[in-house]
Protein backbone atom coordinates (compact mmCIF):
# COMPACT_ATOMS: atom_id res chain seq x y z
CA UNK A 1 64.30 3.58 37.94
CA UNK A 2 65.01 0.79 35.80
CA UNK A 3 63.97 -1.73 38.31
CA UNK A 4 61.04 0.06 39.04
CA UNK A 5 59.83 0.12 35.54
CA UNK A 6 60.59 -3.66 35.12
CA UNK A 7 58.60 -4.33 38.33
CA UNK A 8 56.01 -1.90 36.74
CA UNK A 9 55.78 -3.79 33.04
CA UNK A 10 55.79 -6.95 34.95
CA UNK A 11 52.87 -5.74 36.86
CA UNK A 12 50.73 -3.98 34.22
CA UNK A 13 51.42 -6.51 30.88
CA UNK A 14 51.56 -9.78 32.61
CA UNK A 15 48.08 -10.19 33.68
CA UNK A 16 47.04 -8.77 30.83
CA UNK A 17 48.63 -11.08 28.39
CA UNK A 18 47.13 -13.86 30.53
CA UNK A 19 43.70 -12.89 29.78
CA UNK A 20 44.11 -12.02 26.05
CA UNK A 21 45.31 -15.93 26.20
CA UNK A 22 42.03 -17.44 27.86
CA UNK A 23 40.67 -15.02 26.24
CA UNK A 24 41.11 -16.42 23.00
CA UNK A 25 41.46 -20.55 24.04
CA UNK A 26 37.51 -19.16 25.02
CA UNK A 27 36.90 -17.77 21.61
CA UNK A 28 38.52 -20.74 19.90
CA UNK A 29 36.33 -22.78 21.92
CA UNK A 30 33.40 -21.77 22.39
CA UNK A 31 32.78 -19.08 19.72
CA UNK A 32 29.52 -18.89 19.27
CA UNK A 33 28.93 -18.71 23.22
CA UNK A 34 31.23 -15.63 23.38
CA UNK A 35 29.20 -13.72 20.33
CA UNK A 36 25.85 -15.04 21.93
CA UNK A 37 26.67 -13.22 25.11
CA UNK A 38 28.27 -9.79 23.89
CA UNK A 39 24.96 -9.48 21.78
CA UNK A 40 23.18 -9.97 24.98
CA UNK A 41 24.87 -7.47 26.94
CA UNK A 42 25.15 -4.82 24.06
CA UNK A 43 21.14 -5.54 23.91
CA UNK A 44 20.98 -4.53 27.29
């Protein structure tokens, strides 16, 4: 069970973290970009 829920942590938070990281190098970036799409779509 232990492995399992290693495996399982590895599987479910590891991606995730990965995208909250590009996720913000984008935001640092290219804020204004970000903000001028999520109006867009929330428009929509």
């Amino acid at each position: 069970m232990k492995n399992s829920g290693k495996v399982f942590h590895a599987i479910i938070f590891v991606p995730i973290l990965r995208c909250i990281r590009m996720g913000a190098k984008m935001y640092e970036t290219k804020p204004y970009n970000v903000s001028e799409k999520w109006e867009a779509r929330h428009a929509i």
